[in-house]
C-alpha atoms as a PDB file:
ATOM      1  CA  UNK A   1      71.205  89.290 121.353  1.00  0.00           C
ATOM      2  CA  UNK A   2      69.627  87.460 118.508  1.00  0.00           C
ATOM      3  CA  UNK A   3      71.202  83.551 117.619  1.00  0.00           C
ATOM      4  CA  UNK A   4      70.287  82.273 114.499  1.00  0.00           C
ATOM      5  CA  UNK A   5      71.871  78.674 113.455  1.00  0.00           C
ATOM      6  CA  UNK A   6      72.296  78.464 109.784  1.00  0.00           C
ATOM      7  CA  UNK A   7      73.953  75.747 107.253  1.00  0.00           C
ATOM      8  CA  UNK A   8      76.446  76.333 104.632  1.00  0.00           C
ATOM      9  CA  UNK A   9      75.924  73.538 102.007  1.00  0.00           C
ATOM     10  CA  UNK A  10      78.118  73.445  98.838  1.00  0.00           C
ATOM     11  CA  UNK A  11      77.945  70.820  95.938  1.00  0.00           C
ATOM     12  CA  UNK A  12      80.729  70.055  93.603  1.00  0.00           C
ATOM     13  CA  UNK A  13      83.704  71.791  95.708  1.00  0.00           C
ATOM     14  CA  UNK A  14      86.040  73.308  92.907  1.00  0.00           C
ATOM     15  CA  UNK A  15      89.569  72.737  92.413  1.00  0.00           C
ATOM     16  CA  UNK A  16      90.422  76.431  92.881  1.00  0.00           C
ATOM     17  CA  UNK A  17      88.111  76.858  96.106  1.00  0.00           C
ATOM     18  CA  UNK A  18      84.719  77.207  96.836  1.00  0.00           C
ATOM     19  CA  UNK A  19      83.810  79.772  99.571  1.00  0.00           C
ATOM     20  CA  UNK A  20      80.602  78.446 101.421  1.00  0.00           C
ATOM     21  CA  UNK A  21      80.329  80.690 104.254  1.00  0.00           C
ATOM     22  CA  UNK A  22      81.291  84.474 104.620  1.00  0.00           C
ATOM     23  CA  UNK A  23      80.139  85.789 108.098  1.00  0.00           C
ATOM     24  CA  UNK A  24      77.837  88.743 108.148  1.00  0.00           C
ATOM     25  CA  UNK A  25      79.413  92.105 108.483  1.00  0.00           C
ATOM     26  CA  UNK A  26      76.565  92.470 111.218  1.00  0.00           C
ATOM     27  CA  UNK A  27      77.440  89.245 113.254  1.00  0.00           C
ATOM     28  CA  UNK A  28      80.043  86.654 114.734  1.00  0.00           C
ATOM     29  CA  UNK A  29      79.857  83.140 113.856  1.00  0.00           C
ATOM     30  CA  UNK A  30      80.587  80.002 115.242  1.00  0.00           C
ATOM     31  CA  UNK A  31      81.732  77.204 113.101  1.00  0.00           C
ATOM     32  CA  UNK A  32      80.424  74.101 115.388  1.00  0.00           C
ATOM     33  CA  UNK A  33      80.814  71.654 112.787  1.00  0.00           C
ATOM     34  CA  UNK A  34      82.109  70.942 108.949  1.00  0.00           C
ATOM     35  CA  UNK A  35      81.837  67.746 106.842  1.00  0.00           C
ATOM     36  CA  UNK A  36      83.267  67.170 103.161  1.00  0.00           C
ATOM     37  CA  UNK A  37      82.020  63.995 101.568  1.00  0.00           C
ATOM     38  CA  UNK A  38      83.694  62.249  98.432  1.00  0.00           C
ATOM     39  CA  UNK A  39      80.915  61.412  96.063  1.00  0.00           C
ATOM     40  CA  UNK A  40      82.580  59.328  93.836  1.00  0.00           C
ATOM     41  CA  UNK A  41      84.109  55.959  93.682  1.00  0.00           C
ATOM     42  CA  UNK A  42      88.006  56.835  93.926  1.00  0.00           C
ATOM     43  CA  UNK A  43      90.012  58.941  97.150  1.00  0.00           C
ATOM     44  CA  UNK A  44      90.072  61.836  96.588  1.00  0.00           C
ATOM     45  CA  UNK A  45      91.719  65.331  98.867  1.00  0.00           C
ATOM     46  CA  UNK A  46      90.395  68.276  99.976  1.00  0.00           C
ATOM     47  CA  UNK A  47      91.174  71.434 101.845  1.00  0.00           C
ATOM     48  CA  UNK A  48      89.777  73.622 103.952  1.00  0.00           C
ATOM     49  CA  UNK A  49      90.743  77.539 104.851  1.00  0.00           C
ATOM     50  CA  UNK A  50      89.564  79.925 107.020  1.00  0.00           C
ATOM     51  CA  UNK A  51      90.520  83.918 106.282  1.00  0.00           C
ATOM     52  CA  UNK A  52      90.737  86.204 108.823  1.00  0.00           C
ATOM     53  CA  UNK A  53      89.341  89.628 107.016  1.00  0.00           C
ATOM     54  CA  UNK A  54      91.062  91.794 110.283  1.00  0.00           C
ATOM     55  CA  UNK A  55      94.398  90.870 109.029  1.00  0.00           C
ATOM     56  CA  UNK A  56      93.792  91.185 105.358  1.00  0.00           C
ATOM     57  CA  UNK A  57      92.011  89.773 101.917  1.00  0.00           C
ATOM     58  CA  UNK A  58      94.788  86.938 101.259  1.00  0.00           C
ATOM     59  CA  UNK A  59      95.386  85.354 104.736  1.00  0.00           C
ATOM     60  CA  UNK A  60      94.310  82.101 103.751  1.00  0.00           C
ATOM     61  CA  UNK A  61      95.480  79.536 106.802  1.00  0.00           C
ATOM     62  CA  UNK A  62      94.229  75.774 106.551  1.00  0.00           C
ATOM     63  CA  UNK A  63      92.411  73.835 108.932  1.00  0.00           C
ATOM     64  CA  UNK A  64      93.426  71.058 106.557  1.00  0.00           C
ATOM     65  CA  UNK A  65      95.416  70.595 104.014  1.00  0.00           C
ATOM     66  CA  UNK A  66      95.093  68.102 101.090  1.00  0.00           C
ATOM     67  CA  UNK A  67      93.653  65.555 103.793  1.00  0.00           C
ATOM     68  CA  UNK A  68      92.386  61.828 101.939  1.00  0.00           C
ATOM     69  CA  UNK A  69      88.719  61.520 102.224  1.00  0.00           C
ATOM     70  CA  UNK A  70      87.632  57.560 101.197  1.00  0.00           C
ATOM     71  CA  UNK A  71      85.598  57.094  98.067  1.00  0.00           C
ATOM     72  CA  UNK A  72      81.889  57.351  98.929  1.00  0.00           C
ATOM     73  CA  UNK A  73      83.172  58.461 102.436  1.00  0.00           C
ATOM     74  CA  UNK A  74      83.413  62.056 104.015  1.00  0.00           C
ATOM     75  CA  UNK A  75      86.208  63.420 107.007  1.00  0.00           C
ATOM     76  CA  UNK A  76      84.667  65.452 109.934  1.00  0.00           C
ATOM     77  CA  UNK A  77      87.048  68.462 109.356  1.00  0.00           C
ATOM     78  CA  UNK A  78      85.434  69.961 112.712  1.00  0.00           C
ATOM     79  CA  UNK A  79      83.714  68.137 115.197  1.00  0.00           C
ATOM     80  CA  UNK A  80      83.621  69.066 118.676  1.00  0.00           C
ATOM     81  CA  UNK A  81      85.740  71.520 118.790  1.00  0.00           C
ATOM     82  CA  UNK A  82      84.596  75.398 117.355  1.00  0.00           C
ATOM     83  CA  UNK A  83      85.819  78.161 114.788  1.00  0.00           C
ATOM     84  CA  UNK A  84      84.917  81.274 116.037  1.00  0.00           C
ATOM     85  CA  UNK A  85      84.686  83.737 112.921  1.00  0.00           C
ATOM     86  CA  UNK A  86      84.207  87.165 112.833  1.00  0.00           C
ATOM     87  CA  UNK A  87      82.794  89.868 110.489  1.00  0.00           C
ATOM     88  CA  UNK A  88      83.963  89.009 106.541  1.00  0.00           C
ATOM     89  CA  UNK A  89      85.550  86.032 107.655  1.00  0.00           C
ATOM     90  CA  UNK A  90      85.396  83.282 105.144  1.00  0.00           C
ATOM     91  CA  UNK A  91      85.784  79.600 104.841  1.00  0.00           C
ATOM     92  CA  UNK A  92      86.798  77.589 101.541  1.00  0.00           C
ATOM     93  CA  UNK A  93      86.799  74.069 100.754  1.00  0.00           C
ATOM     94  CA  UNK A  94      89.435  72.964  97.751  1.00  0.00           C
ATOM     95  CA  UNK A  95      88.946  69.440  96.270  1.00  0.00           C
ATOM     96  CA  UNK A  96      91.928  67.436  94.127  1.00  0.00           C
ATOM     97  CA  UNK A  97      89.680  67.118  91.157  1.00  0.00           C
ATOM     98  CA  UNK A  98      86.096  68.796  89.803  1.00  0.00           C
ATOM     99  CA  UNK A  99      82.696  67.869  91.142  1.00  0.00           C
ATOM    100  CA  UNK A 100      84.210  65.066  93.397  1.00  0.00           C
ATOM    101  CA  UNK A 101      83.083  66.829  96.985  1.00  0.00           C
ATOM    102  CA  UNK A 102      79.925  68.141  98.623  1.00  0.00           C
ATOM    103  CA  UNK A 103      80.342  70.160 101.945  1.00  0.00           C
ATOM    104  CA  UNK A 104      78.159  70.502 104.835  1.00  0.00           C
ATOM    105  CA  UNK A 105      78.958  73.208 107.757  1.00  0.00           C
ATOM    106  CA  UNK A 106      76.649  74.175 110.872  1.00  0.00           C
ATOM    107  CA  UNK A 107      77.016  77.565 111.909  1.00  0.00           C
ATOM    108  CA  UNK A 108      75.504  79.695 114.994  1.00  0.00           C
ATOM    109  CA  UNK A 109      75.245  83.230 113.897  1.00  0.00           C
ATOM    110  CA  UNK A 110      75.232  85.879 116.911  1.00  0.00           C
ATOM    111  CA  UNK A 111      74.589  89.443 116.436  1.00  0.00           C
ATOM    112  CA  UNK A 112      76.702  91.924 117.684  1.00  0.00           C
ATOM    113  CA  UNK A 113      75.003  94.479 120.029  1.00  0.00           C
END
C-alpha cells in the first residue's frame, strides 16, 4: 500500500464554493490539516464542507460555518485532529465576498488494495 501526501492549494475562494480537493476514485484520504487565510485588510467569513459521495451528490455538511477569519489573518479549520475521506469525497471552502481567501489543505492519499 502506496501513501502519497499531497496539497490542495486554492486562491481567491469564491462566494459560491470552491472545491479544492476531490479524493481519487482509486484511494482514501486523510485530511490532516486545512488553513483559510484572509488576504485583505477587513474580516471577512468563510466556510468549509465536506460531501460524503456514499450518501449522495448534495450532502454538503460543514466543518464550519461562516466562521470570522481576522484581516491579514487565517483560522486553522483542522489541526490535529483528521478527516478521513473516501472515494469522490469532496471538500469546499465558501468565502463572504470574492477573492478575499486563499486555502491551504495537507492531505495523505492511501491506495486501496
Amino acid at each position: 500500500m502506496a501513501n502519497d501526501f499531497k496539497n490542495a492549494i486554492a486562491q481567491n475562494a469564491s462566494t459560491s464554493g470552491t472545491v479544492i480537493y476531490t479524493t481519487p476514485a482509486t484511494k482514501t484520504s486523510i485530511m490532516l490539516e486545512l488553513d483559510i487565510a484572509n488576504t485583505t485588510n477587513n474580516v471577512v467569513e468563510g466556510s468549509v464542507e465536506v460531501l460524503d459521495s456514499s450518501v449522495s451528490s448534495t450532502a454538503w455538511r460543514y466543518l464550519v460555518k461562516n466562521a470570522p477569519v481576522p484581516s491579514g489573518g487565517s483560522l486553522m479549520v483542522i489541526a490535529g485532529q483528521k478527516i478521513v475521506l473516501e472515494a469522490g469525497d469532496k471538500v469546499r471552502v465558501t468565502a463572504s465576498a470574492a477573492n478575499v481567501l486563499d486555502v491551504v489543505a495537507a492531505i495523505l492519499e492511501d491506495v486501496n488494495s
